[in-house]
N, C-alpha and C. Protein backbone atom coordinates (compact mmCIF):
# COMPACT_ATOMS: atom_id res chain seq x y z
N UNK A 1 0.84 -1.18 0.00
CA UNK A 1 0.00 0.00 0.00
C UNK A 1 0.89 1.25 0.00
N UNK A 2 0.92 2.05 -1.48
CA UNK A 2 1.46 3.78 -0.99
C UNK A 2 1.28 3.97 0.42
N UNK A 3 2.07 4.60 1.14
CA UNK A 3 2.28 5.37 2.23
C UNK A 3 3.11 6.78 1.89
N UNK A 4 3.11 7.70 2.55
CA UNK A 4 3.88 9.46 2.18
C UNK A 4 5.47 8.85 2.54
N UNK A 5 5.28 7.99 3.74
CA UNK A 5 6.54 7.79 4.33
C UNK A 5 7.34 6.89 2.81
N UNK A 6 6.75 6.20 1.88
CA UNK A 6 7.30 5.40 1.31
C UNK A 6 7.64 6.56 0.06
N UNK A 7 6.69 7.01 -0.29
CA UNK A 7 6.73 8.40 -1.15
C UNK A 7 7.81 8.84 -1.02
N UNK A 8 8.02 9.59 0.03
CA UNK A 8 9.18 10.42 0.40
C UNK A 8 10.72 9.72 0.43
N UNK A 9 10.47 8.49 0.53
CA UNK A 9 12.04 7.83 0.89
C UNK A 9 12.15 7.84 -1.09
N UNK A 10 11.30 7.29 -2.11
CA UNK A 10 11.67 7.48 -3.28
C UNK A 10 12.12 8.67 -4.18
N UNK A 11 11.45 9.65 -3.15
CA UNK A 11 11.91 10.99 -4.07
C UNK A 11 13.20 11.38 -3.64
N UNK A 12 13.66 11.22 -2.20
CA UNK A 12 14.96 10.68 -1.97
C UNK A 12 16.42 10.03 -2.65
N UNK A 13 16.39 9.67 -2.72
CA UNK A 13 17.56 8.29 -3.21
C UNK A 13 16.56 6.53 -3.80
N UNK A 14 15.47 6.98 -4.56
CA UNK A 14 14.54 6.23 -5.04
C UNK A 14 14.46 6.14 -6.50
N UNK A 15 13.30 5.92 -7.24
CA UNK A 15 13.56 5.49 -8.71
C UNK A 15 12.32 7.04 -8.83
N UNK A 16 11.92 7.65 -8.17
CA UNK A 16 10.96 8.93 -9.00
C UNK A 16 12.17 10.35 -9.25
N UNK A 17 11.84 10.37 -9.79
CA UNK A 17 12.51 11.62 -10.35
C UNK A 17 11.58 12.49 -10.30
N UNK A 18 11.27 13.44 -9.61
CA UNK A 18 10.45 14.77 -9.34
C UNK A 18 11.05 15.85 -8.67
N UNK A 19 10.56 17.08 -9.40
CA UNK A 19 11.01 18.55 -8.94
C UNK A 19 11.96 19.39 -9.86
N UNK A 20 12.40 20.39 -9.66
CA UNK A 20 12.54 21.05 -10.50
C UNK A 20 13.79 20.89 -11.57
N UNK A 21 13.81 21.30 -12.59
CA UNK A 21 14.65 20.61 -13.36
C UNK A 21 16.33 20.57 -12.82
N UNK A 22 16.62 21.38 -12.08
CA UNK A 22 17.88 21.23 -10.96
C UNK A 22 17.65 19.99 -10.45
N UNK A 23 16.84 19.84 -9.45
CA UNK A 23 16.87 18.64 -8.78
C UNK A 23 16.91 17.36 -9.64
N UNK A 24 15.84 17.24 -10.48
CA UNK A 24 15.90 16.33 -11.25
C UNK A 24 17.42 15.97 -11.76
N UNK A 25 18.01 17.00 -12.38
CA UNK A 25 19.28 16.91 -12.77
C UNK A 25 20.24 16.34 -12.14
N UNK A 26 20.00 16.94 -10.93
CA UNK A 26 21.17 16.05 -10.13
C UNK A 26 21.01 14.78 -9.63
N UNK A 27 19.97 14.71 -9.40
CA UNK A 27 19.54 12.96 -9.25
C UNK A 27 19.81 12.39 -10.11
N UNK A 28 19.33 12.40 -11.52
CA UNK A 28 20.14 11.64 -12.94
C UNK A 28 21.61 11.46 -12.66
N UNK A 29 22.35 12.68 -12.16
CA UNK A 29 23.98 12.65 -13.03
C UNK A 29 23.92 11.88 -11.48
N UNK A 30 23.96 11.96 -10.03
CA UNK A 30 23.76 10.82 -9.21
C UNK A 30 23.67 9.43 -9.90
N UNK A 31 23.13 8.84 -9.68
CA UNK A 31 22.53 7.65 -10.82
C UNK A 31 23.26 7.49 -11.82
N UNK A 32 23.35 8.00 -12.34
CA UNK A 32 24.64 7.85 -13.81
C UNK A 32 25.77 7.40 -13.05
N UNK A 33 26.27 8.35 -12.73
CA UNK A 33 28.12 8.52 -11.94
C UNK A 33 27.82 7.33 -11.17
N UNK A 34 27.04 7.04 -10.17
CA UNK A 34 26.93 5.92 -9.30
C UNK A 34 26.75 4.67 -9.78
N UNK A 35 26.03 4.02 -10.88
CA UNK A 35 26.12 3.05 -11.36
C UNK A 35 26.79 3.01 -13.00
N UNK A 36 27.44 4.34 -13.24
CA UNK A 36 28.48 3.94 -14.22
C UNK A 36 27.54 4.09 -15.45
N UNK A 37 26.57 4.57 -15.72
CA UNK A 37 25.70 4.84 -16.57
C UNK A 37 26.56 5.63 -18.43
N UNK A 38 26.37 4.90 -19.03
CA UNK A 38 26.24 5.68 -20.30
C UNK A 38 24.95 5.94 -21.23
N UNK A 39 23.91 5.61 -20.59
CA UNK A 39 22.51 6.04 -20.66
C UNK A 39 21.83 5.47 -19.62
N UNK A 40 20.68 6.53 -20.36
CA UNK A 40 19.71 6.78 -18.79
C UNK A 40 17.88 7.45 -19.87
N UNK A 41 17.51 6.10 -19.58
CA UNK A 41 15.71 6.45 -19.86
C UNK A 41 14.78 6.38 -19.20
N UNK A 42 14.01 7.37 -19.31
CA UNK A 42 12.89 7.70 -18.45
C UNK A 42 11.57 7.14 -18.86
N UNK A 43 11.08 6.45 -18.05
CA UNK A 43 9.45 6.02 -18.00
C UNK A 43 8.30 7.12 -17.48
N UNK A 44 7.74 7.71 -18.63
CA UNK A 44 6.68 8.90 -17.67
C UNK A 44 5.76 7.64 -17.24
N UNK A 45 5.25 7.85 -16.27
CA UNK A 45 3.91 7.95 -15.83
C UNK A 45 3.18 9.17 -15.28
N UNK A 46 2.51 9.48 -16.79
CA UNK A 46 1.83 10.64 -16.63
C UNK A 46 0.60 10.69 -17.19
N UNK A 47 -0.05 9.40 -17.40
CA UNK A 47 -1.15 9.55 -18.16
C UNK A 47 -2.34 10.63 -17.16
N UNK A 48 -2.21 10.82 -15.84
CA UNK A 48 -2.95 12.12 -15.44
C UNK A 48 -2.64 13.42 -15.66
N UNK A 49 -1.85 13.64 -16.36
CA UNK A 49 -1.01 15.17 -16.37
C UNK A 49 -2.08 15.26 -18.24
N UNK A 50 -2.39 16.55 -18.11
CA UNK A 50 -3.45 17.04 -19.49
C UNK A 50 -1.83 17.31 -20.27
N UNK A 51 -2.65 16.86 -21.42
CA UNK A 51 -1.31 17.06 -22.70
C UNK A 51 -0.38 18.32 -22.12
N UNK A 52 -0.58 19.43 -22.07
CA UNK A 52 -0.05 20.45 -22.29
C UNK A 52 0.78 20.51 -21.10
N UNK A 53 0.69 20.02 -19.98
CA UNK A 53 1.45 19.26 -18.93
C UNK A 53 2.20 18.20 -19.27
N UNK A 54 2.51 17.73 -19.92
CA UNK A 54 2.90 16.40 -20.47
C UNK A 54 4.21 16.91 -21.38
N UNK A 55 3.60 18.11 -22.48
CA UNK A 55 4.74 18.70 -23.36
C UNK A 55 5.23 19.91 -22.47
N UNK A 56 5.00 20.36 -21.67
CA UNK A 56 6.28 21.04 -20.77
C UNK A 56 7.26 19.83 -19.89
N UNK A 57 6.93 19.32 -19.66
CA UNK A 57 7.13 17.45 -18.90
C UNK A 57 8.84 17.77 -20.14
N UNK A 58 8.47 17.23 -20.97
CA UNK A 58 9.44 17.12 -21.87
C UNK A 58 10.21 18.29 -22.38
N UNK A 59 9.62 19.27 -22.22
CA UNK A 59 10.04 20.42 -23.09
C UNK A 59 11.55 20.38 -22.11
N UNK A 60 11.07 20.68 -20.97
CA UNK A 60 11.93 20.95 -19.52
C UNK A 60 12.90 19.63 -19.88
N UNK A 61 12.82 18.83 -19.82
CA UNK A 61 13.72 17.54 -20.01
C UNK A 61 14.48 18.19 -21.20
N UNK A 62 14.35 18.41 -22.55
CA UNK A 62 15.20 18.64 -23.43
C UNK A 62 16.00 20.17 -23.01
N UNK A 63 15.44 20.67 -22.94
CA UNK A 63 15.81 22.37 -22.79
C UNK A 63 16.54 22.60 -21.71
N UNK A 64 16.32 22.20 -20.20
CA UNK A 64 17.23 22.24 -19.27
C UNK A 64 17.67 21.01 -18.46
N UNK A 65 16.88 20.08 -18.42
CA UNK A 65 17.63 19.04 -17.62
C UNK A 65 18.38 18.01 -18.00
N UNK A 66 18.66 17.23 -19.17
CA UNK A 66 19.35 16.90 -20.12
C UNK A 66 20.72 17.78 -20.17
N UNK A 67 20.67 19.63 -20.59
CA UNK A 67 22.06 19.89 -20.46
C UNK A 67 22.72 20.06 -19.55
N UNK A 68 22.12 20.33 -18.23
CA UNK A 68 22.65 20.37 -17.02
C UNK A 68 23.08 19.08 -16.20
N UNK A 69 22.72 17.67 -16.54
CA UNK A 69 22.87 16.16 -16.34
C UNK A 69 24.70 16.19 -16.88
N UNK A 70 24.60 16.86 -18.56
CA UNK A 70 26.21 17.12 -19.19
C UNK A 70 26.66 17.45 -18.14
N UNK A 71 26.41 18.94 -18.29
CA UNK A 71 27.62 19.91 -17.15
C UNK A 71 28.39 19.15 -16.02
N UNK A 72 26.84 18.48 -15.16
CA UNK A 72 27.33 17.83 -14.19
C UNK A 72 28.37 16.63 -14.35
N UNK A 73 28.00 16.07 -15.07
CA UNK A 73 28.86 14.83 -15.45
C UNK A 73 29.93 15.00 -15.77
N UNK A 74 30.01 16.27 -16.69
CA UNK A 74 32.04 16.54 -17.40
C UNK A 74 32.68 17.15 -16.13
N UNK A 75 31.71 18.03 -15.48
CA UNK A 75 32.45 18.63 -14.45
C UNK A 75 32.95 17.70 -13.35
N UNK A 76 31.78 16.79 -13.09
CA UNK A 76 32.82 15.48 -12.31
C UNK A 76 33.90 14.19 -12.80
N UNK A 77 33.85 14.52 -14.18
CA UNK A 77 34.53 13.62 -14.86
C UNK A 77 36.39 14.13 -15.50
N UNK A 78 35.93 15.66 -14.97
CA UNK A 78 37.00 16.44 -15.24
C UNK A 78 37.82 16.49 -13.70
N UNK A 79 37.22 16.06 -12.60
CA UNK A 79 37.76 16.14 -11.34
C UNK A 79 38.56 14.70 -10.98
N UNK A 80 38.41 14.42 -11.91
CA UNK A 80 38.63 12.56 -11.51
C UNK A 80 39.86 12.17 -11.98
């Protein structure tokens, strides 16, 4: 059964990816760097979000969180 408490431990160090495209970002390049990732795909579950929610969903994924996942990654890959 969902619980908030179970909610919350996934948005954590879990498999949801939610919040703003910063956060999101850094959770990906997390995840990447941590299991050595040379890709990384996303499953929406969004069939409640109205289209136009759905194409900002993505817009935001291409436009800022995708290049900032880079940054993060060369910038830790340049420290190494």
């Amino acid at each position: 059964k969902p619980t908030r408490e179970r909610f919350e431990k996934e948005l954590d160090r879990g498999a949801l990816f939610v919040g703003s495209p910063q956060t999101v970002a850094r959770k990906i390049a997390d995840v990447a760097r941590d299991l050595r990732l040379s890709r990384f795909d996303l499953k929406y579950d969004i069939m409640h979000l109205p289209r136009q929610a759905r194409a900002r969903t993505i817009e935001l994924l291409g436009s800022e969180v995708a290049p900032r996942v880079r940054e993060l990654l060369s910038k830790e890959s340049a420290h190494v």
